[in-house]
C-alpha atoms as a PDB file:
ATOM      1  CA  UNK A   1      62.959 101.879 124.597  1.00  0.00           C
ATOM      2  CA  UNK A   2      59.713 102.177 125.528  1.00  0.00           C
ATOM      3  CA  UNK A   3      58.982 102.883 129.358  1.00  0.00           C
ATOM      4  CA  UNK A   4      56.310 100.868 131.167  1.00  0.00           C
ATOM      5  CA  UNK A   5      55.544 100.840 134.700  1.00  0.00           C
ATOM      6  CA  UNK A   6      53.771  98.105 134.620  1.00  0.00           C
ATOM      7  CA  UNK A   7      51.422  95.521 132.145  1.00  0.00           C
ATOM      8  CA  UNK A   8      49.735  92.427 132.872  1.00  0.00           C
ATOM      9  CA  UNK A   9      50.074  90.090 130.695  1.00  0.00           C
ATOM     10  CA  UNK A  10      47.006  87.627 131.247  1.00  0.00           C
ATOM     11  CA  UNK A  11      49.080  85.882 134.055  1.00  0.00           C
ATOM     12  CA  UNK A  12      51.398  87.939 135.632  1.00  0.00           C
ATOM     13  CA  UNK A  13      51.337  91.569 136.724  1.00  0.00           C
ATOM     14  CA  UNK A  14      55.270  92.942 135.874  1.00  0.00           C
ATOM     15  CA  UNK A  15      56.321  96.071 137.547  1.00  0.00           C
ATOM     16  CA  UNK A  16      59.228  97.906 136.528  1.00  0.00           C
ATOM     17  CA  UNK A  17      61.227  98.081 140.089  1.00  0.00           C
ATOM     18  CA  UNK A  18      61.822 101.980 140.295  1.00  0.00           C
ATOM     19  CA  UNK A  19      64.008 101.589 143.184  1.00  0.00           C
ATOM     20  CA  UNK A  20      66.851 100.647 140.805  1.00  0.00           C
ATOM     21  CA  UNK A  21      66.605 102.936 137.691  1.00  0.00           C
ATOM     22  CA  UNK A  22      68.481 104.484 135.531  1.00  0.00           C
ATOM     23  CA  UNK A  23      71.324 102.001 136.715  1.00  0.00           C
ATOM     24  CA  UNK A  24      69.123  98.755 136.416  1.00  0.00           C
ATOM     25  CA  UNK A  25      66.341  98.065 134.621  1.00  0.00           C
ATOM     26  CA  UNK A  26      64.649  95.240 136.823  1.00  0.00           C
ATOM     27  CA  UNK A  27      61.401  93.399 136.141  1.00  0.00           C
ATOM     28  CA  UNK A  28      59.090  92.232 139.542  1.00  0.00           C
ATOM     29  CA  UNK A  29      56.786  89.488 138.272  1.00  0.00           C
ATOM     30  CA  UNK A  30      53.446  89.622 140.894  1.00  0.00           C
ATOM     31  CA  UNK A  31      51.629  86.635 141.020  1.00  0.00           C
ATOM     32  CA  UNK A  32      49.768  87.333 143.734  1.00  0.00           C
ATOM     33  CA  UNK A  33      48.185  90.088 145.730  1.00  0.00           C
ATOM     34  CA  UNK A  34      50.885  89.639 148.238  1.00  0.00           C
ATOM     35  CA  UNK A  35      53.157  90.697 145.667  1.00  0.00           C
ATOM     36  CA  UNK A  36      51.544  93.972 144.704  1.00  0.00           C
ATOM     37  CA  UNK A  37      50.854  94.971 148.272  1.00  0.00           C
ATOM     38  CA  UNK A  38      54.838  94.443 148.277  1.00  0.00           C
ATOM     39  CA  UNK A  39      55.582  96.320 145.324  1.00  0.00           C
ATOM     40  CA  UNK A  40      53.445  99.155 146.544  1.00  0.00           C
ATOM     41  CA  UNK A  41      54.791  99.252 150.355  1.00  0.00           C
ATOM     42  CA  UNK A  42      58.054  99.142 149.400  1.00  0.00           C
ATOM     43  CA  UNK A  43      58.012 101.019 146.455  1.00  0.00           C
ATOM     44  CA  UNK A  44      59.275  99.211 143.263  1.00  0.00           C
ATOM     45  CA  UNK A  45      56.071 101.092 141.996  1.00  0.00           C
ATOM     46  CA  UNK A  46      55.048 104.867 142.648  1.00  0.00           C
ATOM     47  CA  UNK A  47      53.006 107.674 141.406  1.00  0.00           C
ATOM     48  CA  UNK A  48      49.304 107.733 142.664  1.00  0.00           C
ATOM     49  CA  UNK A  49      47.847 106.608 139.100  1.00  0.00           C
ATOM     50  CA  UNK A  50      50.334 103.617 138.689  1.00  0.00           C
ATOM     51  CA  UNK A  51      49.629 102.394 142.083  1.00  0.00           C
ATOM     52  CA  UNK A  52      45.845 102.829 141.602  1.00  0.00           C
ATOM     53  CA  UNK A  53      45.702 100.188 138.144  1.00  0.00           C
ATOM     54  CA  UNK A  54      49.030  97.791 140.050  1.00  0.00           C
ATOM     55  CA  UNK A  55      45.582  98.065 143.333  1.00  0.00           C
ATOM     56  CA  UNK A  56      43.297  96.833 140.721  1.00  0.00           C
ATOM     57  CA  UNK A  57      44.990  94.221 139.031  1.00  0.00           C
ATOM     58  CA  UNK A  58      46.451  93.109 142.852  1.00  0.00           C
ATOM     59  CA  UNK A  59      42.127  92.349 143.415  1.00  0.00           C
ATOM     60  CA  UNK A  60      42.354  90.134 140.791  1.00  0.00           C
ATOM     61  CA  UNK A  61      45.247  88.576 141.487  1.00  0.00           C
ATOM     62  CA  UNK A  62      43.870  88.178 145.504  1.00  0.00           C
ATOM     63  CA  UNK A  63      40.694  86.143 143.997  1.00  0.00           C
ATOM     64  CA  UNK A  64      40.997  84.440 140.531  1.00  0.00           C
ATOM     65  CA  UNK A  65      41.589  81.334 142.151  1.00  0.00           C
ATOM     66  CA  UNK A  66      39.512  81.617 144.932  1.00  0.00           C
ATOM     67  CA  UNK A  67      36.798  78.576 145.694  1.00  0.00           C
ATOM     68  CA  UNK A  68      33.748  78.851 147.754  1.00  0.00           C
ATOM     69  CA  UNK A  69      30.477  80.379 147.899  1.00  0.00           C
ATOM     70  CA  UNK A  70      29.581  84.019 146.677  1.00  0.00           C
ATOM     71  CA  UNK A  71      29.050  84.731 150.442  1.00  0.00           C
ATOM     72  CA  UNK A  72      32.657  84.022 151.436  1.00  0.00           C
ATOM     73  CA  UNK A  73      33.840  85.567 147.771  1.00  0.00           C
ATOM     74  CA  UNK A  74      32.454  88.619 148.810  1.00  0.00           C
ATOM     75  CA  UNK A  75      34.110  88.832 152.267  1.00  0.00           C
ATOM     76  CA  UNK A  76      37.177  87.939 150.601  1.00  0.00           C
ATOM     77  CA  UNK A  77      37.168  91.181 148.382  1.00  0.00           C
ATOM     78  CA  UNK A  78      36.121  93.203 150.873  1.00  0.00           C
ATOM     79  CA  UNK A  79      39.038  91.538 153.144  1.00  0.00           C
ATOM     80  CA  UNK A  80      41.368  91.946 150.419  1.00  0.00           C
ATOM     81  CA  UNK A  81      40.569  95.804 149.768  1.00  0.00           C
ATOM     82  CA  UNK A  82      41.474  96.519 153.202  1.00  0.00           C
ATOM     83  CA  UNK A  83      44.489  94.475 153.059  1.00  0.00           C
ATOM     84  CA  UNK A  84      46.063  96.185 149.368  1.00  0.00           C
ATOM     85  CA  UNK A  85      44.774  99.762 150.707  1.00  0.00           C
ATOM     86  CA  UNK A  86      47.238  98.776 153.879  1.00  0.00           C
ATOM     87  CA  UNK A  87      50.573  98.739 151.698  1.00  0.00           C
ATOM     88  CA  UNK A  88      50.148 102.971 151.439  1.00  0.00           C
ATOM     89  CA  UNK A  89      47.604 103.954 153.643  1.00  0.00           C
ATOM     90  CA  UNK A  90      48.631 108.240 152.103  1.00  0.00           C
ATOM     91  CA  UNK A  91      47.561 107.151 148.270  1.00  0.00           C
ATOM     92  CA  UNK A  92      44.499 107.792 147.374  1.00  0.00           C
ATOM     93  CA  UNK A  93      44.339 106.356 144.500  1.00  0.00           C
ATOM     94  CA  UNK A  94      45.036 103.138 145.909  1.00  0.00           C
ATOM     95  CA  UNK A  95      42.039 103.245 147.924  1.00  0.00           C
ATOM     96  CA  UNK A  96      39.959 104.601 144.711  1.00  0.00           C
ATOM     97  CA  UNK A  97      40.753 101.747 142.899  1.00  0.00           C
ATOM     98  CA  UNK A  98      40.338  98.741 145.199  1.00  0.00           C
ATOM     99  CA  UNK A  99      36.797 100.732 146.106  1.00  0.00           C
ATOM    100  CA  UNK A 100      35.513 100.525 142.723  1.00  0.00           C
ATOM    101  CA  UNK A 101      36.373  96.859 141.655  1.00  0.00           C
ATOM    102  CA  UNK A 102      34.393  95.709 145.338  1.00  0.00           C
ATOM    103  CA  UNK A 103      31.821  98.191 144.123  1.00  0.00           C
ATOM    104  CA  UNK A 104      31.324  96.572 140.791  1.00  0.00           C
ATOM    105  CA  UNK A 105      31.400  93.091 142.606  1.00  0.00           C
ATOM    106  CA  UNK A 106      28.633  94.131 144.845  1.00  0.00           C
ATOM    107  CA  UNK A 107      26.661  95.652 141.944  1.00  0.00           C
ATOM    108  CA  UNK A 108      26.846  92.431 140.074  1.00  0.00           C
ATOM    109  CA  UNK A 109      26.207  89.980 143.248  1.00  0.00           C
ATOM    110  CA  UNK A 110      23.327  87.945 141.234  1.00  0.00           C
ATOM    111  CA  UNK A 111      26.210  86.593 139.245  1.00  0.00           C
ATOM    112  CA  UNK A 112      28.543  83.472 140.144  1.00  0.00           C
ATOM    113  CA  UNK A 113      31.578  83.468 141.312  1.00  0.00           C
ATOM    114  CA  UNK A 114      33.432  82.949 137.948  1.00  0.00           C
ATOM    115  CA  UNK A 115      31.383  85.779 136.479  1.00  0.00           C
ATOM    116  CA  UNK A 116      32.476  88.112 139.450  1.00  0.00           C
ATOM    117  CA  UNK A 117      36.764  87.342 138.778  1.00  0.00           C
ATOM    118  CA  UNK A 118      35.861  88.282 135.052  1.00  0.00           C
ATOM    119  CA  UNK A 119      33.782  91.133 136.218  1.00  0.00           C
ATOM    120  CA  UNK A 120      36.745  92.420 138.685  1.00  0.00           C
ATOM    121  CA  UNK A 121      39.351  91.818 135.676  1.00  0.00           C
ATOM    122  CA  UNK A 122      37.047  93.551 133.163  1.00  0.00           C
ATOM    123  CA  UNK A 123      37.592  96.662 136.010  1.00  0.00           C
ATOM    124  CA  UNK A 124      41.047  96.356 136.342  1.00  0.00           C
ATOM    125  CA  UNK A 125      41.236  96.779 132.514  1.00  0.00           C
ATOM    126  CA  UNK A 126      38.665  99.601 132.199  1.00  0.00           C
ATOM    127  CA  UNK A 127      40.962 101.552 135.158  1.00  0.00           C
ATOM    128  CA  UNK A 128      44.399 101.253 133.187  1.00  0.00           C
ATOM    129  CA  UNK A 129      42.583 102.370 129.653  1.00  0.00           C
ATOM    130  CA  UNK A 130      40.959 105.318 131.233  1.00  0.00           C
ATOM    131  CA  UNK A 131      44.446 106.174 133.144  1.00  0.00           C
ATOM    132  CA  UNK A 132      46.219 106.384 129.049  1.00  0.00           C
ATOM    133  CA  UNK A 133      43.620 108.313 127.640  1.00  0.00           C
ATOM    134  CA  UNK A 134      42.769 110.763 130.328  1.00  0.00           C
ATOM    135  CA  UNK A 135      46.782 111.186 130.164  1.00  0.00           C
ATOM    136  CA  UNK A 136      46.907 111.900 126.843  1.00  0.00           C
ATOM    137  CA  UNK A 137      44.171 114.596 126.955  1.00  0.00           C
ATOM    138  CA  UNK A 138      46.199 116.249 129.487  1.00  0.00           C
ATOM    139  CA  UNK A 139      48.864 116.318 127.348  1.00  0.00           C
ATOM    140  CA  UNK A 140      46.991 117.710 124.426  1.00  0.00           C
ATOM    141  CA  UNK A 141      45.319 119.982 126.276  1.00  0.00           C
ATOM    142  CA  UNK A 142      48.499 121.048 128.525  1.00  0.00           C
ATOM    143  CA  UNK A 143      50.840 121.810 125.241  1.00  0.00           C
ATOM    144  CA  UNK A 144      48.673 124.347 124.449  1.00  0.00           C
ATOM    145  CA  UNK A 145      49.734 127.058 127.020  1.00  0.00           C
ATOM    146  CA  UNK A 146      53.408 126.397 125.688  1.00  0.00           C
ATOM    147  CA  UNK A 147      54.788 127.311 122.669  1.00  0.00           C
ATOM    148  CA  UNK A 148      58.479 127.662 120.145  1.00  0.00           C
ATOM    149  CA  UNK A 149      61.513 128.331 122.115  1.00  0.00           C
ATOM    150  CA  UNK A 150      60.241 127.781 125.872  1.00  0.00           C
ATOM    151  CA  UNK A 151      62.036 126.271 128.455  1.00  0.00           C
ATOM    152  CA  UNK A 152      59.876 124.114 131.201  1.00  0.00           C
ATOM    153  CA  UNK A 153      60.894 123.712 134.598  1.00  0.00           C
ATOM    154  CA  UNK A 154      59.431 120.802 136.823  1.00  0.00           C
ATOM    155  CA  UNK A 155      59.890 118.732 139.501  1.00  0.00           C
ATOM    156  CA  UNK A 156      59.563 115.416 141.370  1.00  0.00           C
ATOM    157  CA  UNK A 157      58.527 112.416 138.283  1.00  0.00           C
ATOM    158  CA  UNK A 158      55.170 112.930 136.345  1.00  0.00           C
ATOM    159  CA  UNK A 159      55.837 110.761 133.173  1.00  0.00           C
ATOM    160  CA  UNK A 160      55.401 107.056 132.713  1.00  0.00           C
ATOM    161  CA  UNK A 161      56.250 105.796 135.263  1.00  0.00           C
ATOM    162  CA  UNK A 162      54.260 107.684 137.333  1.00  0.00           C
ATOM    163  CA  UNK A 163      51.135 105.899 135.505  1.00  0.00           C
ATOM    164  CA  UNK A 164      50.246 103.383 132.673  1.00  0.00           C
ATOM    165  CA  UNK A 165      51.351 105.456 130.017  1.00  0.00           C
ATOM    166  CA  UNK A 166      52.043 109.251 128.472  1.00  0.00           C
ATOM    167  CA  UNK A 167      52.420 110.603 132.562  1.00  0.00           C
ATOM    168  CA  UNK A 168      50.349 114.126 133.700  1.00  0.00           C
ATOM    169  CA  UNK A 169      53.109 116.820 133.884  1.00  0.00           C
ATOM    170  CA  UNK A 170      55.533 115.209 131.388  1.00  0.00           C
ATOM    171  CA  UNK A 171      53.022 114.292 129.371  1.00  0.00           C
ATOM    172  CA  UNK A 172      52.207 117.754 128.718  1.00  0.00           C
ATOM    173  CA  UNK A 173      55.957 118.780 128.345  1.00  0.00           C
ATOM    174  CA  UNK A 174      56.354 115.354 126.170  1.00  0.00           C
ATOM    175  CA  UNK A 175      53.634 116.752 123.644  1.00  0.00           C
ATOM    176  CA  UNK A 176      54.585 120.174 123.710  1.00  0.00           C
ATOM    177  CA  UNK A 177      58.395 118.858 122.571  1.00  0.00           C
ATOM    178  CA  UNK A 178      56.379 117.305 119.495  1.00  0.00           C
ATOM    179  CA  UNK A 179      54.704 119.993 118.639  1.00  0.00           C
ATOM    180  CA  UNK A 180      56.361 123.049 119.293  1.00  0.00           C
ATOM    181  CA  UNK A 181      60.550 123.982 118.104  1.00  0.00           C
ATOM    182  CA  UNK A 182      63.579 124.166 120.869  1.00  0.00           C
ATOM    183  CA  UNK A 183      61.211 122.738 123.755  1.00  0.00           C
ATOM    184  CA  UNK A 184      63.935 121.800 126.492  1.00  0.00           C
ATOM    185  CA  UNK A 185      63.532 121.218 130.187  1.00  0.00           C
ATOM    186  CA  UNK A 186      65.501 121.825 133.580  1.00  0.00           C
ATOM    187  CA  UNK A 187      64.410 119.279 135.650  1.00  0.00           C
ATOM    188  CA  UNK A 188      65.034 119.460 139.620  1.00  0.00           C
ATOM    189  CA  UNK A 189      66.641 116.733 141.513  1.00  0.00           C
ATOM    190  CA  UNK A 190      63.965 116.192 144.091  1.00  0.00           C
ATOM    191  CA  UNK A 191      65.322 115.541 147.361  1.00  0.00           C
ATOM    192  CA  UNK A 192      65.097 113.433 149.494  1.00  0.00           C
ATOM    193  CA  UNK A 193      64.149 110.298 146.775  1.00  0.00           C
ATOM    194  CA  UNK A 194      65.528 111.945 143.941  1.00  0.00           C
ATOM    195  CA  UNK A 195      62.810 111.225 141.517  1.00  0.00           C
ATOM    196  CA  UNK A 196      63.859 114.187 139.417  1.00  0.00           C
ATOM    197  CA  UNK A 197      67.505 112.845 139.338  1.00  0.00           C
ATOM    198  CA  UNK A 198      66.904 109.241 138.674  1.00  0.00           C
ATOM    199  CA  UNK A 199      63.958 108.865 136.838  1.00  0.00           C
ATOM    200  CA  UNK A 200      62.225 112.231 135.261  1.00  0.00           C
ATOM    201  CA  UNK A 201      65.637 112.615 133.890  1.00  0.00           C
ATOM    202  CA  UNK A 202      65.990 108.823 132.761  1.00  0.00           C
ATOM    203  CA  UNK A 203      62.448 109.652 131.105  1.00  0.00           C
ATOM    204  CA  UNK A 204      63.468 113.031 129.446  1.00  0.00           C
ATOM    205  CA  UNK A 205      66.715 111.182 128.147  1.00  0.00           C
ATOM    206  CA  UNK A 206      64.413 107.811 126.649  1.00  0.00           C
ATOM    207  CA  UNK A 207      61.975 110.599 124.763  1.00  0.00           C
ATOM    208  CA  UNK A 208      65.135 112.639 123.433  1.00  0.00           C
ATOM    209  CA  UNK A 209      64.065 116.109 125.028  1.00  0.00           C
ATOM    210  CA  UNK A 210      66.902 118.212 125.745  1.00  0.00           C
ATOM    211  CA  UNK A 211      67.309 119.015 129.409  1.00  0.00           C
ATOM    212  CA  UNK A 212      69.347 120.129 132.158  1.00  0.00           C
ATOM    213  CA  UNK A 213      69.529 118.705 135.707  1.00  0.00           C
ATOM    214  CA  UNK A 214      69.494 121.035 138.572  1.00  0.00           C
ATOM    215  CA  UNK A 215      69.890 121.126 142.254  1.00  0.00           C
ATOM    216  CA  UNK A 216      66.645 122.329 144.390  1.00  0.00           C
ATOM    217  CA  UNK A 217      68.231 125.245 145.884  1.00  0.00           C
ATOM    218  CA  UNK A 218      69.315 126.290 142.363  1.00  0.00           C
ATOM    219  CA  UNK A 219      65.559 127.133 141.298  1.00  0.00           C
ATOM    220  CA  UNK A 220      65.319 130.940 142.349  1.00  0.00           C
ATOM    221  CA  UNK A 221      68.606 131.180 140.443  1.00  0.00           C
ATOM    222  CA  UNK A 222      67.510 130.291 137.845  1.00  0.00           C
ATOM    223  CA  UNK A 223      64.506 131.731 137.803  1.00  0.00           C
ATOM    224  CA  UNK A 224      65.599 135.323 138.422  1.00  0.00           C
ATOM    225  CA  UNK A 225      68.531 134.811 135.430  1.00  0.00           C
ATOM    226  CA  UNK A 226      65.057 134.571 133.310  1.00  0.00           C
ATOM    227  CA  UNK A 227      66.239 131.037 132.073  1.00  0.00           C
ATOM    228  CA  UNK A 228      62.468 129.870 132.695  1.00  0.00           C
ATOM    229  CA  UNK A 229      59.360 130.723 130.288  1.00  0.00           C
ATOM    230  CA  UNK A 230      57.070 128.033 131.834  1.00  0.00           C
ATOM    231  CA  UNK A 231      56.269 125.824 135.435  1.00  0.00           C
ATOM    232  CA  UNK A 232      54.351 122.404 135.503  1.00  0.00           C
ATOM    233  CA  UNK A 233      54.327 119.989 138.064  1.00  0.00           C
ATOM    234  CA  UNK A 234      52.052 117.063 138.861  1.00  0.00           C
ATOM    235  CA  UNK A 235      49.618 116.831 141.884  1.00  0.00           C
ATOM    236  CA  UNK A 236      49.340 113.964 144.698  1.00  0.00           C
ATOM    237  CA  UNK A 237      45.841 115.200 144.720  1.00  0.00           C
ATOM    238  CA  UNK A 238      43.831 118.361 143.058  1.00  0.00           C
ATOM    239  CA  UNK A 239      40.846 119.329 145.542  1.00  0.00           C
ATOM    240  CA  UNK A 240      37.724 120.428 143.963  1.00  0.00           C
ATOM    241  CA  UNK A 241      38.368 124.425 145.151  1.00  0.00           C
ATOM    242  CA  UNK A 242      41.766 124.073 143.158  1.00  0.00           C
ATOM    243  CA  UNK A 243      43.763 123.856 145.724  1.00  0.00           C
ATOM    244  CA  UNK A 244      46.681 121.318 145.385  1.00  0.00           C
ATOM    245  CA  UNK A 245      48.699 118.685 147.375  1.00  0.00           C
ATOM    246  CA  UNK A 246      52.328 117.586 145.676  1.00  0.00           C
ATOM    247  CA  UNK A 247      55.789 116.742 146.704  1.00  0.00           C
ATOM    248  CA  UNK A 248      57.823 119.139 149.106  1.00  0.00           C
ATOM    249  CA  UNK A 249      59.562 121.582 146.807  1.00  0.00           C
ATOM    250  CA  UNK A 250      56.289 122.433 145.255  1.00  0.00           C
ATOM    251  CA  UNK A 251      55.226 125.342 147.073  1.00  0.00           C
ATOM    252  CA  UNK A 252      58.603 126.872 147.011  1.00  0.00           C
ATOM    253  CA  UNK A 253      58.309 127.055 143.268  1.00  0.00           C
ATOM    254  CA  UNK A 254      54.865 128.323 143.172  1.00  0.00           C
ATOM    255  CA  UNK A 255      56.602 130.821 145.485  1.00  0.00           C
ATOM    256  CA  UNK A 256      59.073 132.002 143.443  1.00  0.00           C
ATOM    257  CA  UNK A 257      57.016 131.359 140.252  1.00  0.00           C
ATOM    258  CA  UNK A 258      55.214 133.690 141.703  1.00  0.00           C
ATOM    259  CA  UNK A 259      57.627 136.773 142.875  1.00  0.00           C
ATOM    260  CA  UNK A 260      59.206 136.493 139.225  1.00  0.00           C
ATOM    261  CA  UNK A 261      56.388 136.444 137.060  1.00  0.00           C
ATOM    262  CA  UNK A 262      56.830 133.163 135.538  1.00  0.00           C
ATOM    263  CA  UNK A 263      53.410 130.913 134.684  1.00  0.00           C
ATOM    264  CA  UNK A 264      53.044 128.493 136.865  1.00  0.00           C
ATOM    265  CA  UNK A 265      51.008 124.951 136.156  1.00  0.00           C
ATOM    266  CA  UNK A 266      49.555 121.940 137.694  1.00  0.00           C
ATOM    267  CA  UNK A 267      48.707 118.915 135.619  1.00  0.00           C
END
């Protein structure tokens, strides 16, 4: 089955409700920008580059059938930008997004009104086809520092569902399992939403990557039994000295990554 967190379909943005898997597999149909700023708040969708294209496509949603003058169009969007960028005031990405679709609308203000909705879908596109390819670069790029026989640890959800399509961290892990022989996983939990349990596992399962699921506090166990070649986990947000922001849990692997010599990654 192939995962998707979410697709528009011309129409209708559907989100795959995240809340419910792997028990349910539930589509939200969002019709309007009401119902992304829903899906965002209470999160049927997660993972800072998923929310960023469901932010985009919630713009267009919030004006395609808007009627007035460019004047009032253009204090709509900017309206509207602060209204989506309410639902998770913490994701960046969310902000990022909504920020460059009024930026292309301001760039473009000559145009008419029906122009600007195509322009703002146009962006909404361009943002989910950049999210799959720069994805799949990290994955190529990522499988590199693996190699035959390793085992990967990780944490929190970095695949599909945490974007449009191949993930960051699992998509590295995802393309190393291609390329490389008796790639397997031990995945952690992730307390307190259990994004580990529920869905990087339901993930690992759908691409047929062996794995194990482990407790949090199992980790240094682990670790020190030398069951462990490798360490990647995503990022809520890289800063341009390197330093990174990610779930709690993070650190305490970097931690112990650290103390028993084991590489340690960020995708």
């Amino acid at each position: 089955m192939e995962i998707r967190s979410l697709y528009f379909d011309g129409s209708i943005l559907h989100i795959l409700d995240q809340r419910y898997l792997p028990f349910e597999v539930i589509d939200v149909e969002c019709r309007s920008a009401s119902d992304v700023w829903e899906a965002i708040n209470k999160m049927k969708i997660r993972g800072a580059p998923a929310i960023g294209v469901a932010a985009a496509y919630g713009m267009y949603l919030g004006l395609r059938d808007f009627e007035g003058t460019k004047e009032e169009f253009i204090k709509k969007a900017t309206e509207l930008k602060s209204y989506l960028d309410s639902a998770r005031p913490t994701a960046v990405n969310l902000a990022w997004a909504t920020k460059r679709i009024l930026d292309r609308i301001l760039l473009n203000k000559e145009k008419s009104v029906e122009e600007l909705k195509e322009i703002v879908l146009e962006e909404a596109k361009n943002i989910e086809k950049e999210d799959v390819e720069r994805n799949f670069k990290i994955g190529e790029y990522g499988s590199e520092l693996f190699s035959d026989n390793d085992t990967i640890m990780t944490i929190c959800n970095t695949g599909e569902l945490a974007t449009v399509k191949h993930g960051t961290a699992f998509s590295v892990i995802k393309r190393a399992f291609e390329k490389y022989k008796n790639i397997s996983v031990i995945a952690l939990e992730t307390r307190p939403y259990l994004q580990g349990a529920r869905l990087t596992a339901f993930e690992l399962k759908e691409a047929g990557i062996p794995f194990k699921l482990i407790t949090d506090n199992m980790a240094a166990f682990i670790m020190q039994k030398g069951l462990v070649t490798g360490i990647i986990t995503g990022a809520d947000r890289i800063a341009s000295n390197g330093d990174t922001a990610n779930k709690v849990g993070t650190y305490m692997l970097a931690v112990l990554a650290h103390f028993h010599k084991i590489p340690f990654y960020v995708a």
